[in-house]
N, C-alpha and C. Protein backbone atom coordinates (compact mmCIF):
# COMPACT_ATOMS: atom_id res chain seq x y z
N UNK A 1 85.01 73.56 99.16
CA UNK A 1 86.42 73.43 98.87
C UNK A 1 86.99 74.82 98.58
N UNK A 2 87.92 75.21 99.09
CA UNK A 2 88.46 76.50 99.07
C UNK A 2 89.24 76.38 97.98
N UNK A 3 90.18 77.85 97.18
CA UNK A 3 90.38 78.21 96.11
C UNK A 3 92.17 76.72 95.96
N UNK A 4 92.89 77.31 97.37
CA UNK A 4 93.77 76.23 97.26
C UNK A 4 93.96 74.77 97.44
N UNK A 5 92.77 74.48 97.81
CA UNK A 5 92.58 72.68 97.79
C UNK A 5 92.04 72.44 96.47
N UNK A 6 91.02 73.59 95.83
CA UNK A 6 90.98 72.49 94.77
C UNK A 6 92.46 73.30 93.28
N UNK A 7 93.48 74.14 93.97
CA UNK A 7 94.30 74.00 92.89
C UNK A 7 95.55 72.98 93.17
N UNK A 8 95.85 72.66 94.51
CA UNK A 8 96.49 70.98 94.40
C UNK A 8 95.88 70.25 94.25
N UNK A 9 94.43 70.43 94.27
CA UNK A 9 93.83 68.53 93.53
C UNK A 9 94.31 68.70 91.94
N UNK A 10 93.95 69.93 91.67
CA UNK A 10 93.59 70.02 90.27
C UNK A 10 95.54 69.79 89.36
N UNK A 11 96.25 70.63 90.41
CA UNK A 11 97.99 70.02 89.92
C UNK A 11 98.11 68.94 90.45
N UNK A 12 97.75 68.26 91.17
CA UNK A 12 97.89 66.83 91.61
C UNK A 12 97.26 65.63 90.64
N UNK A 13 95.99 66.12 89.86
CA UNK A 13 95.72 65.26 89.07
C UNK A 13 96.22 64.97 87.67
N UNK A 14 96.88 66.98 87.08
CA UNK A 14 97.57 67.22 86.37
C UNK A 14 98.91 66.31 86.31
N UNK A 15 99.45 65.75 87.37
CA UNK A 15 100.43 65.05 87.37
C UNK A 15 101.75 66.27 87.85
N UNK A 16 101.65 67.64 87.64
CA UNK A 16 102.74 68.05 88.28
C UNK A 16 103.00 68.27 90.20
N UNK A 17 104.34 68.20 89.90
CA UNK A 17 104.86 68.61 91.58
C UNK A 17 104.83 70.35 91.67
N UNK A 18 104.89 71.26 93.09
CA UNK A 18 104.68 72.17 93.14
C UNK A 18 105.48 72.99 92.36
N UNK A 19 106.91 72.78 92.38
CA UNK A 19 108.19 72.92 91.82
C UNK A 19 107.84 72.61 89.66
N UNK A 20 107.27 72.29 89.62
CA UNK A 20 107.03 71.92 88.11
C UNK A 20 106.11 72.72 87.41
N UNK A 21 104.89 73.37 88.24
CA UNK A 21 103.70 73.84 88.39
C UNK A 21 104.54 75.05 88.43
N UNK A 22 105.37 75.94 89.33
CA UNK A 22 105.96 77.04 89.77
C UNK A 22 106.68 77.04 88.22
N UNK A 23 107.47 76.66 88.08
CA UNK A 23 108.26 76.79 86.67
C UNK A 23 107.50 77.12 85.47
N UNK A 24 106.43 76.39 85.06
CA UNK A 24 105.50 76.33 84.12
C UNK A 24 105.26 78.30 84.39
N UNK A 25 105.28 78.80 85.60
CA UNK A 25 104.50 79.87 85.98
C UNK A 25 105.70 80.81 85.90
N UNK A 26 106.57 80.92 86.26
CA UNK A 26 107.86 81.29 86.09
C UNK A 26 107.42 82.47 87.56
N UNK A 27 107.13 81.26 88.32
CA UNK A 27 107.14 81.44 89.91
C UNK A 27 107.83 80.96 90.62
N UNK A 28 107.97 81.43 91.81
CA UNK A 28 108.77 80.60 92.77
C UNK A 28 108.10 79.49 93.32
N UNK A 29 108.30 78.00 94.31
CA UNK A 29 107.89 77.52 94.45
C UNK A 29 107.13 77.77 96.15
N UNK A 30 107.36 77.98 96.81
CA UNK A 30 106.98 79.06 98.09
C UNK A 30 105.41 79.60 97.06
N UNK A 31 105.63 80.33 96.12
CA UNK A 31 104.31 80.95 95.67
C UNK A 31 103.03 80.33 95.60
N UNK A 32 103.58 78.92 94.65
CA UNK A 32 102.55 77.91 94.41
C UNK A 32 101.99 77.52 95.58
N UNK A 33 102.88 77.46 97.20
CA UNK A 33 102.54 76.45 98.45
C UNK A 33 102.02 77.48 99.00
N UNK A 34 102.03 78.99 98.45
CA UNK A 34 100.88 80.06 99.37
C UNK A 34 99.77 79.95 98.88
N UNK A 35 99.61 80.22 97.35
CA UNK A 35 98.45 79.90 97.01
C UNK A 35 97.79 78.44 97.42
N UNK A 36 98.18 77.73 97.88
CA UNK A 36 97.50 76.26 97.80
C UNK A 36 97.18 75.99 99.66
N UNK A 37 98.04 76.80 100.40
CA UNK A 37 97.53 76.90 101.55
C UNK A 37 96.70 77.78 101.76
N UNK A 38 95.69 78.58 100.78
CA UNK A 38 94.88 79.75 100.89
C UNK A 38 95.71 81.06 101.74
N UNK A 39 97.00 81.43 101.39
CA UNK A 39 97.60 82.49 102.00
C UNK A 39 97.86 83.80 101.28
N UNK A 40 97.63 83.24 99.74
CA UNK A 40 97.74 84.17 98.93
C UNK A 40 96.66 83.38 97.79
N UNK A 41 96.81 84.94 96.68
CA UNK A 41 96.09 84.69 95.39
C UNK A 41 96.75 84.82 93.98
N UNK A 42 96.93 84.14 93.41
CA UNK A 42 97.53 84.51 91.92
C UNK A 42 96.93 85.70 91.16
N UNK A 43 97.78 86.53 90.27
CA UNK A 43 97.10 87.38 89.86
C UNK A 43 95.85 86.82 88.72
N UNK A 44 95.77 87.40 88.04
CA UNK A 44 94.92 87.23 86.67
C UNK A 44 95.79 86.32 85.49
N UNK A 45 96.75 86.85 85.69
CA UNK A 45 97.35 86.20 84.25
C UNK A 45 98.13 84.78 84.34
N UNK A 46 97.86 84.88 86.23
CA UNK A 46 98.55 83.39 86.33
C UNK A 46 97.30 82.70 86.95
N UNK A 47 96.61 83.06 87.30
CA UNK A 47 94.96 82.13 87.26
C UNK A 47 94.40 81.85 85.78
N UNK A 48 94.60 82.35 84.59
CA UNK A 48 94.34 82.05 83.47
C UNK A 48 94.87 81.17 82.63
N UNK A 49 96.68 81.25 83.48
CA UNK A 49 97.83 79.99 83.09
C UNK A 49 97.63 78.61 83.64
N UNK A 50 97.38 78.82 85.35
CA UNK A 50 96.76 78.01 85.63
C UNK A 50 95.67 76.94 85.26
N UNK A 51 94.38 77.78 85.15
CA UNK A 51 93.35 77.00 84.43
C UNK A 51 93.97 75.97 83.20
N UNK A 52 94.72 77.15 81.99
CA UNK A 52 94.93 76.47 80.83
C UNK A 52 95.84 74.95 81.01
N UNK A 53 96.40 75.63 82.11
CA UNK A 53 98.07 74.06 82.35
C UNK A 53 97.44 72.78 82.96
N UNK A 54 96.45 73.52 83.73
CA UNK A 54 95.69 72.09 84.45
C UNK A 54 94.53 71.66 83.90
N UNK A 55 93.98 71.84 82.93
CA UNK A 55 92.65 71.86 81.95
C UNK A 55 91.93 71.88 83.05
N UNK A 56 91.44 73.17 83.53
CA UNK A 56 90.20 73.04 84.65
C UNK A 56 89.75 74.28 84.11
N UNK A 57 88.65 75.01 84.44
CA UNK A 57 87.77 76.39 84.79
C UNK A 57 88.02 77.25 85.36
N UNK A 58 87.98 78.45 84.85
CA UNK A 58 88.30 79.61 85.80
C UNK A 58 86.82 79.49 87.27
N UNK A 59 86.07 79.20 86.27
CA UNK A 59 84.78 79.10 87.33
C UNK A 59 84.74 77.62 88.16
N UNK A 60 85.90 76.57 87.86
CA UNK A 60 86.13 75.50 89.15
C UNK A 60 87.48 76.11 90.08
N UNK A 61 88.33 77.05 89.40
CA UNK A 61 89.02 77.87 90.74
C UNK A 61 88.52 78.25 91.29
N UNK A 62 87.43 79.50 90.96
CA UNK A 62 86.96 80.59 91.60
C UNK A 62 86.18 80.22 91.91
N UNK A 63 84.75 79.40 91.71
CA UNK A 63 83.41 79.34 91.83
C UNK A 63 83.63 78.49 93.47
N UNK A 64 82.20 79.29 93.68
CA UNK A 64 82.11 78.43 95.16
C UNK A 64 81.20 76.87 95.00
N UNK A 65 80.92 77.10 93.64
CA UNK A 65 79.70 75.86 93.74
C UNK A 65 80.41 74.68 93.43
N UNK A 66 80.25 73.33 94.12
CA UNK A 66 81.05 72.18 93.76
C UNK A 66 80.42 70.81 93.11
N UNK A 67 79.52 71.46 92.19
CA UNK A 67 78.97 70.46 91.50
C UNK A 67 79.57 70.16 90.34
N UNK A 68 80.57 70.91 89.56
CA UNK A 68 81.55 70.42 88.17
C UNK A 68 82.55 69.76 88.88
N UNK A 69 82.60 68.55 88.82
CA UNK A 69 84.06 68.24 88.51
C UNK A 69 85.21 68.48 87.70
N UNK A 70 85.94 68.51 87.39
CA UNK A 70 87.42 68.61 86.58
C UNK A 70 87.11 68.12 85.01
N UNK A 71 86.28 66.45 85.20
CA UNK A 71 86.38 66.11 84.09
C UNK A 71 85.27 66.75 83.20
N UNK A 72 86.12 67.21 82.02
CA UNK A 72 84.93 68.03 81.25
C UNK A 72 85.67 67.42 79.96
N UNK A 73 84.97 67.25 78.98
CA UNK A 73 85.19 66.76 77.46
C UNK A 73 84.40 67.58 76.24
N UNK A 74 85.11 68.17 75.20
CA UNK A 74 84.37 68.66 74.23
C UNK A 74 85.02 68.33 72.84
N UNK A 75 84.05 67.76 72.04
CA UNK A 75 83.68 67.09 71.08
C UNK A 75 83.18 67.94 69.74
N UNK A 76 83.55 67.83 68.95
CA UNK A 76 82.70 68.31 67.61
C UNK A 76 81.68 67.46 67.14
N UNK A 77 80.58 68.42 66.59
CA UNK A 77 79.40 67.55 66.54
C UNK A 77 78.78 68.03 65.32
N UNK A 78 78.46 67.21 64.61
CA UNK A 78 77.47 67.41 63.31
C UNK A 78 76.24 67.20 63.61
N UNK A 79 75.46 68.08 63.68
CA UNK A 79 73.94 68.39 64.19
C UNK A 79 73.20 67.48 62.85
N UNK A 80 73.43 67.97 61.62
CA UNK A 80 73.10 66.96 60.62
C UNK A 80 72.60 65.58 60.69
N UNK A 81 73.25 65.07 61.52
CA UNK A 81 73.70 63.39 61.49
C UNK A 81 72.06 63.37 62.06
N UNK A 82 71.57 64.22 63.16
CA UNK A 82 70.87 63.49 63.90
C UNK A 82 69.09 63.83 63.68
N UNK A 83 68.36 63.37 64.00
CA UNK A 83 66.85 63.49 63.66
C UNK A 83 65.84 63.84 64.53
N UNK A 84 65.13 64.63 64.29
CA UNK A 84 64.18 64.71 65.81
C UNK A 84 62.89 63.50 65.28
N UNK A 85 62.85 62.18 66.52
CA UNK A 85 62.30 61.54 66.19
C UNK A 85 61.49 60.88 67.72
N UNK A 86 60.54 60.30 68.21
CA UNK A 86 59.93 59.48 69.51
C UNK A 86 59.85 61.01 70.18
N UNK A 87 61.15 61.00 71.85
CA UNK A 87 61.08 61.87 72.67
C UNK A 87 61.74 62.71 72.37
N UNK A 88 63.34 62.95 71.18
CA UNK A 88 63.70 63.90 70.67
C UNK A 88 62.83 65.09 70.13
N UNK A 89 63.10 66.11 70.51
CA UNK A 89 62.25 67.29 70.02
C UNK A 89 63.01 68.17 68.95
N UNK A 90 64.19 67.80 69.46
CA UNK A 90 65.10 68.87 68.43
C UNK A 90 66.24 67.85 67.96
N UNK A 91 67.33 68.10 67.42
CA UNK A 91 68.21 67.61 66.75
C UNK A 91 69.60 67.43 67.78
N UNK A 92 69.56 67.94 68.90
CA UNK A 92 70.10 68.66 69.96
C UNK A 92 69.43 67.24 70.85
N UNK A 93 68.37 67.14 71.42
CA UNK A 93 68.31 65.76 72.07
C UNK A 93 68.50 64.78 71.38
N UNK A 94 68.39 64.64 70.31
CA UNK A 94 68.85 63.24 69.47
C UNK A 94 70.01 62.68 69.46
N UNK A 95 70.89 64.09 69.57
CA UNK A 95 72.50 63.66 69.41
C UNK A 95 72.97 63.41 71.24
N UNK A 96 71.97 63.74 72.33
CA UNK A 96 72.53 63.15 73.08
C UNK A 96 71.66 61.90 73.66
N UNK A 97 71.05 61.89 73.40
CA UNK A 97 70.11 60.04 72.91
C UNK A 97 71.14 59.39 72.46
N UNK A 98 71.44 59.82 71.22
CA UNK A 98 72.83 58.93 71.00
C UNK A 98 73.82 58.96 71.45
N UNK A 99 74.52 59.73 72.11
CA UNK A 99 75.76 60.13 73.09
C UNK A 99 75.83 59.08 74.07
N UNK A 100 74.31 58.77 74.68
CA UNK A 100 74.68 58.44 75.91
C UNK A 100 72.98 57.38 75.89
N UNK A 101 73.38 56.17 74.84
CA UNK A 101 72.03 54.87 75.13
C UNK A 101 72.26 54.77 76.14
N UNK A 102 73.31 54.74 77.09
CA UNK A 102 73.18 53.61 78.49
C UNK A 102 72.55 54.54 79.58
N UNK A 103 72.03 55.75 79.61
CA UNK A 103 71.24 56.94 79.91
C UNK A 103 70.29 56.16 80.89
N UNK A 104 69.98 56.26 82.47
CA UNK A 104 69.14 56.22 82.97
C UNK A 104 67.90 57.04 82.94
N UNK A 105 68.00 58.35 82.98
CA UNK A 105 67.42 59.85 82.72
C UNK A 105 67.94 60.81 81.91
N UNK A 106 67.52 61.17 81.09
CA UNK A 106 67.69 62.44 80.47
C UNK A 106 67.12 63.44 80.58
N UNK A 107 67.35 64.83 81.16
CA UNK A 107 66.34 65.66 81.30
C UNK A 107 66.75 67.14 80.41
N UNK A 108 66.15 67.35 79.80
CA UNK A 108 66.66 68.58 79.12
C UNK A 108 66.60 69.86 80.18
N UNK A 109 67.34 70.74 80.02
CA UNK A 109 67.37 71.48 80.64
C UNK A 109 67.39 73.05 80.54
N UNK A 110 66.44 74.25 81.80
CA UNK A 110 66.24 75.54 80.79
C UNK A 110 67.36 76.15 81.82
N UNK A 111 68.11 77.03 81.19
CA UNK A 111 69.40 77.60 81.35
C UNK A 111 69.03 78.99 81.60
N UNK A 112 69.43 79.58 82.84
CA UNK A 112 69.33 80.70 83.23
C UNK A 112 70.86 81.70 83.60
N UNK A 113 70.53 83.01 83.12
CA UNK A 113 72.09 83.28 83.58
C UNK A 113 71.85 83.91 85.43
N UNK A 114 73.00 83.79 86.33
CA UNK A 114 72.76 83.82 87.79
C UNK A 114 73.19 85.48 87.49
N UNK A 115 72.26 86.14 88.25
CA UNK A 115 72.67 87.66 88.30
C UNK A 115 73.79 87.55 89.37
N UNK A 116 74.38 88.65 89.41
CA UNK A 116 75.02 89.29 90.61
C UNK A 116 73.93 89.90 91.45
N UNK A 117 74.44 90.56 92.86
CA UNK A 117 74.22 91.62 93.56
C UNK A 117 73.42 92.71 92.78
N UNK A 118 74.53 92.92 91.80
CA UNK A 118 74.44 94.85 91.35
C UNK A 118 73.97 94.51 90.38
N UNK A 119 73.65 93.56 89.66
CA UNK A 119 73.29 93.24 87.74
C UNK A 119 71.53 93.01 88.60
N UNK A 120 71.17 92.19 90.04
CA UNK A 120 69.61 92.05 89.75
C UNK A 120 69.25 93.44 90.89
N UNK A 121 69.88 94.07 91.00
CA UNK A 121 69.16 95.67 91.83
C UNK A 121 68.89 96.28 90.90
N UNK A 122 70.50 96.33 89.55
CA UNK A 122 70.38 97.28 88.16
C UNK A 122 68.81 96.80 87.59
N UNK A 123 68.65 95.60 87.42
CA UNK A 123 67.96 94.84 86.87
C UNK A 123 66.06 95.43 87.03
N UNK A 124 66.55 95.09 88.75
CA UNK A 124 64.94 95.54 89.30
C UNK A 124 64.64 97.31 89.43
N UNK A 125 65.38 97.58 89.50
CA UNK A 125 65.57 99.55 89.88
C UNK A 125 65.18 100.06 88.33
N UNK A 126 65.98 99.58 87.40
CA UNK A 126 66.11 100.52 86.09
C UNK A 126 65.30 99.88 85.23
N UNK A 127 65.63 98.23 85.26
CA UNK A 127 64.70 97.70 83.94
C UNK A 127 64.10 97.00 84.25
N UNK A 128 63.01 97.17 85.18
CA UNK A 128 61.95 95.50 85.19
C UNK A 128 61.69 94.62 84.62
N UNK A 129 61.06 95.35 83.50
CA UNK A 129 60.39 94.72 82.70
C UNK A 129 61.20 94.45 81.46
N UNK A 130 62.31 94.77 81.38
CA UNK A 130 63.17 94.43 79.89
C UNK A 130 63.87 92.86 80.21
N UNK A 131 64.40 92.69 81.25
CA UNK A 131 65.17 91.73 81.59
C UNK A 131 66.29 91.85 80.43
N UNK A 132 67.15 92.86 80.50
CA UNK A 132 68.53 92.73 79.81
C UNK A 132 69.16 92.09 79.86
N UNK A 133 70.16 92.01 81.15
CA UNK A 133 70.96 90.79 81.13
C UNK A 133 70.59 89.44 80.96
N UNK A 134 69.11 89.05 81.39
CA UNK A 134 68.67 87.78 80.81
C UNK A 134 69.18 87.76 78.98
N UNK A 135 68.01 88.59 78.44
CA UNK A 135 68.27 88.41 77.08
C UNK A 135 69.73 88.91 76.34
N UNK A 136 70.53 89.37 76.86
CA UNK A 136 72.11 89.16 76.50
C UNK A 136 72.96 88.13 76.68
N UNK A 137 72.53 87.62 77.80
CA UNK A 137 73.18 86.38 77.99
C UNK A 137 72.31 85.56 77.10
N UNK A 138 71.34 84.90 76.82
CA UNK A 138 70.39 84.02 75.77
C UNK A 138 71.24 84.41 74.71
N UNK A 139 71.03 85.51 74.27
CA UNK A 139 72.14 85.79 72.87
C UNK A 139 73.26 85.21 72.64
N UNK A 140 73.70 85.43 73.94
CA UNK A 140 75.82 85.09 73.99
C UNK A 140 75.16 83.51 73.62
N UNK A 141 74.44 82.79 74.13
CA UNK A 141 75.07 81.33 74.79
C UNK A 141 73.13 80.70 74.59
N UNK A 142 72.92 80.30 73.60
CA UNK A 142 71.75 79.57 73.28
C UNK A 142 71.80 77.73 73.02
N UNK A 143 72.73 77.40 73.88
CA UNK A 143 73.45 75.90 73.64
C UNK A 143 72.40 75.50 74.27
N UNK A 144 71.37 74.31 74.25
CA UNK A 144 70.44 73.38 75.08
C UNK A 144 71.39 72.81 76.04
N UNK A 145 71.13 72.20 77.40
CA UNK A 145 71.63 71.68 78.27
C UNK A 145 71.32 70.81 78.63
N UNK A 146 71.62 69.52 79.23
CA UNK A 146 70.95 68.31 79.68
C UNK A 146 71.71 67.85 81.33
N UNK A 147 70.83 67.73 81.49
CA UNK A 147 71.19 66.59 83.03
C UNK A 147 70.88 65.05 82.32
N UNK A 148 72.36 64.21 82.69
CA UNK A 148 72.15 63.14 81.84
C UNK A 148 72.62 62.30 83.06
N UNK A 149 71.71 61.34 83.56
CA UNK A 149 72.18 60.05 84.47
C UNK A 149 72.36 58.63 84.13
N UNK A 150 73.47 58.30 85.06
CA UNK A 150 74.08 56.74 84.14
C UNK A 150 73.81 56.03 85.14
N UNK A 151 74.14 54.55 85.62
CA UNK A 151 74.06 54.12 86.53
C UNK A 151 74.79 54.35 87.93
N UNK A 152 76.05 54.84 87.94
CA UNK A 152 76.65 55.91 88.63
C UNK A 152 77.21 56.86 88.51
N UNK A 153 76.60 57.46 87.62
CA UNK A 153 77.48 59.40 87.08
C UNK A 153 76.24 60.07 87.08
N UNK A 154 76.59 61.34 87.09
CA UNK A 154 75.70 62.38 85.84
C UNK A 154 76.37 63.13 85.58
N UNK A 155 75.94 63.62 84.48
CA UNK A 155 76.54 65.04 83.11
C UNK A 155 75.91 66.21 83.09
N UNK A 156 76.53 67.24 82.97
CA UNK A 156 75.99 68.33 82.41
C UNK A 156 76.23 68.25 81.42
N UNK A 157 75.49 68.21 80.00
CA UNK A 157 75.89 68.15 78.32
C UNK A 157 75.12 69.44 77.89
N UNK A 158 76.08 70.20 77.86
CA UNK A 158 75.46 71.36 76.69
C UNK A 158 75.88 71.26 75.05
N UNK A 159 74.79 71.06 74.25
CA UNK A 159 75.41 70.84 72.88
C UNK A 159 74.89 72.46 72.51
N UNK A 160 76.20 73.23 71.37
CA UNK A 160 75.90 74.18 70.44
C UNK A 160 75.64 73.43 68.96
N UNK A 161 76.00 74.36 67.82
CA UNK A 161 75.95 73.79 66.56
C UNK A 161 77.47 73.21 66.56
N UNK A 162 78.32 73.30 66.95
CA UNK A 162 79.57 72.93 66.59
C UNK A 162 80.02 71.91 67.77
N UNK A 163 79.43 71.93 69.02
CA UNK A 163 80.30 70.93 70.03
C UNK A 163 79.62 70.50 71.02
N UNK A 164 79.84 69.62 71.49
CA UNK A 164 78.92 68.98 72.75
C UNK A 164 79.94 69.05 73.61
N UNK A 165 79.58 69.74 74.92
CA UNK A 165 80.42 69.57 76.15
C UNK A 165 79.84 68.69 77.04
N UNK A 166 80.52 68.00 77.43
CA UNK A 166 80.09 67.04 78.42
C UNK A 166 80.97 67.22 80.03
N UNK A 167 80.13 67.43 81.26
CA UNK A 167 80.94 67.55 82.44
C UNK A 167 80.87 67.10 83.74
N UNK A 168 81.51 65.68 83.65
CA UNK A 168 80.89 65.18 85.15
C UNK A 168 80.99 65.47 86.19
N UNK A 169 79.47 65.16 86.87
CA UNK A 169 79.14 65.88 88.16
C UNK A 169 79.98 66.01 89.52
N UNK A 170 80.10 66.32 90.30
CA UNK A 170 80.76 65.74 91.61
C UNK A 170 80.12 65.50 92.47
N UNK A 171 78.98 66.27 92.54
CA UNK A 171 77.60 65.93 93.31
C UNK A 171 76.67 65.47 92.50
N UNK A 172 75.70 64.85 92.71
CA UNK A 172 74.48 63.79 92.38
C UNK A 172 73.59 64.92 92.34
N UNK A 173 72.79 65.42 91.56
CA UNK A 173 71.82 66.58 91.32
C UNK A 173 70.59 65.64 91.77
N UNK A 174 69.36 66.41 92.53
CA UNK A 174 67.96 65.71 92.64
C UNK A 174 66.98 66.66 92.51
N UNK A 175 67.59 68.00 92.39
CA UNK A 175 66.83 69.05 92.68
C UNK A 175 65.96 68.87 91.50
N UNK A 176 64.62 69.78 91.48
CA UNK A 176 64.48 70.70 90.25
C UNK A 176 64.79 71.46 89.25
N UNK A 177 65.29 72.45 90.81
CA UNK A 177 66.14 73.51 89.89
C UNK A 177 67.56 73.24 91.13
N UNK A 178 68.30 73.99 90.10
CA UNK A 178 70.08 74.00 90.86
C UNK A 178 70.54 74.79 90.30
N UNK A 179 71.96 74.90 90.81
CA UNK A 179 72.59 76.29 90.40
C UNK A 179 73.73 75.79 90.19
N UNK A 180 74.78 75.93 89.47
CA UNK A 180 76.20 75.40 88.91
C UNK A 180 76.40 76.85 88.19
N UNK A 181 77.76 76.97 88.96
CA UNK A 181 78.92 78.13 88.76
C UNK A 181 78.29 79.19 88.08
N UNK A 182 78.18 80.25 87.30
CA UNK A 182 77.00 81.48 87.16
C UNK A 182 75.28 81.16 86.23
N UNK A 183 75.27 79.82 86.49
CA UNK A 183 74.13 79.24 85.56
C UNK A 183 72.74 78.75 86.83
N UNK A 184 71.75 79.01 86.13
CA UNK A 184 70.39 78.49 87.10
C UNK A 184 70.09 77.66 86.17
N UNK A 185 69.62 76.57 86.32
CA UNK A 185 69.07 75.54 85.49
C UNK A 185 67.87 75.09 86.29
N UNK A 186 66.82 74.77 85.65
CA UNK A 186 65.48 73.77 86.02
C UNK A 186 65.15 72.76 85.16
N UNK A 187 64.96 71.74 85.55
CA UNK A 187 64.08 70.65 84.48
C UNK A 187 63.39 71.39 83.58
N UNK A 188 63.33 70.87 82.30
CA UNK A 188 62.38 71.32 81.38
C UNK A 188 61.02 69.91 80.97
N UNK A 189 61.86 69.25 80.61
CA UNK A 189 61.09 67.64 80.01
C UNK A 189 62.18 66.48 80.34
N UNK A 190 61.45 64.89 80.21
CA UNK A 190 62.50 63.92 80.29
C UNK A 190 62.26 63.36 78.81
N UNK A 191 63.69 63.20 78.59
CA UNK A 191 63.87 62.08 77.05
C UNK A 191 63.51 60.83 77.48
N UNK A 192 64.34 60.25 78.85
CA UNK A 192 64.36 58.79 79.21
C UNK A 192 63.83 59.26 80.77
């Protein structure tokens, strides 16, 4: 899906017309129907307006990968509440054990950050053996992740200490490993 089909799905689901969308932007409406015929690009500050007006991702504009859908939900979560108990290992699968009983599969999941080009040459040329950007990114972003299947969905659920994001799929994952927007993920273990 190219950058302008999925920003009229994404104002189309928003509920605005091009003309409503353009205003919000304090664009013309011609602008909105270039960008959406892939003829042009919004700058930065109106791809950031964008995202925010249509609750979508900078990385479901931009990203080429089409496994997030739109719908994404985030929740506050009291890690407290929950227990590592049976297949829970941490406090983090428990709370999505409970999130989601009607769970066909649960698979926890290990979270990789996707290099660039120039971040895995920098990577292999200068630091082999340090793996920097691995362990900077682990730093930024240590949230557990789950592949969670229902009888017809699946989720990406990353819980931190403060929130569980939940984001349904658009494609049906079977892989092992997969790749979604700058993230590598592989199975780790199954809950269910």
């Amino acid at each position: 899906m190219t950058f302008g089909e999925k920003l009229k799905n994404a104002r189309q689901q928003a509920g605005y017309s091009q003309q409503q969308l353009a205003e919000k932007l304090s664009v013309s409406r011609s602008a909105v129907a270039k960008w959406e015929t892939d003829k042009g690009m919004p700058d930065i500050e109106n791809l950031k307006a964008i995202a925010a007006l249509l609750n979508v991702s900078l990385d479901y504009l931009l990203g080429s990968d089409e496994a997030l859908s739109m719908k994404q939900l985030r929740e506050p979560i009291d890690l407290s509440q929950y227990e590592k108990s049976g297949k829970a290992r941490s406090r983090q699968d428990a709370a999505v054990l409970a999130k989601f009983p009607q769970a066909v599969q649960i698979y926890a999941l290990v979270r990789k950050k996707k290099l660039s080009k120039f971040e895995s040459l920098l990577e292999w040329t200068v630091m082999p053996s340090f793996g920097i950007f691995e362990a900077a990114d682990q730093f930024g972003s240590n949230a557990p992740c789950y592949l969670v299947e229902t009888e017809n969905k699946q989720y990406l659920v990353c819980v931190s200490k403060e929130f569980m994001d939940t984001t349904e799929l658009a494609r049906h994952i079977t892989e092992k490993k997969f790749v979604i927007g700058d993230n590598k993920f592989s199975r780790l273990y199954e809950l269910i």
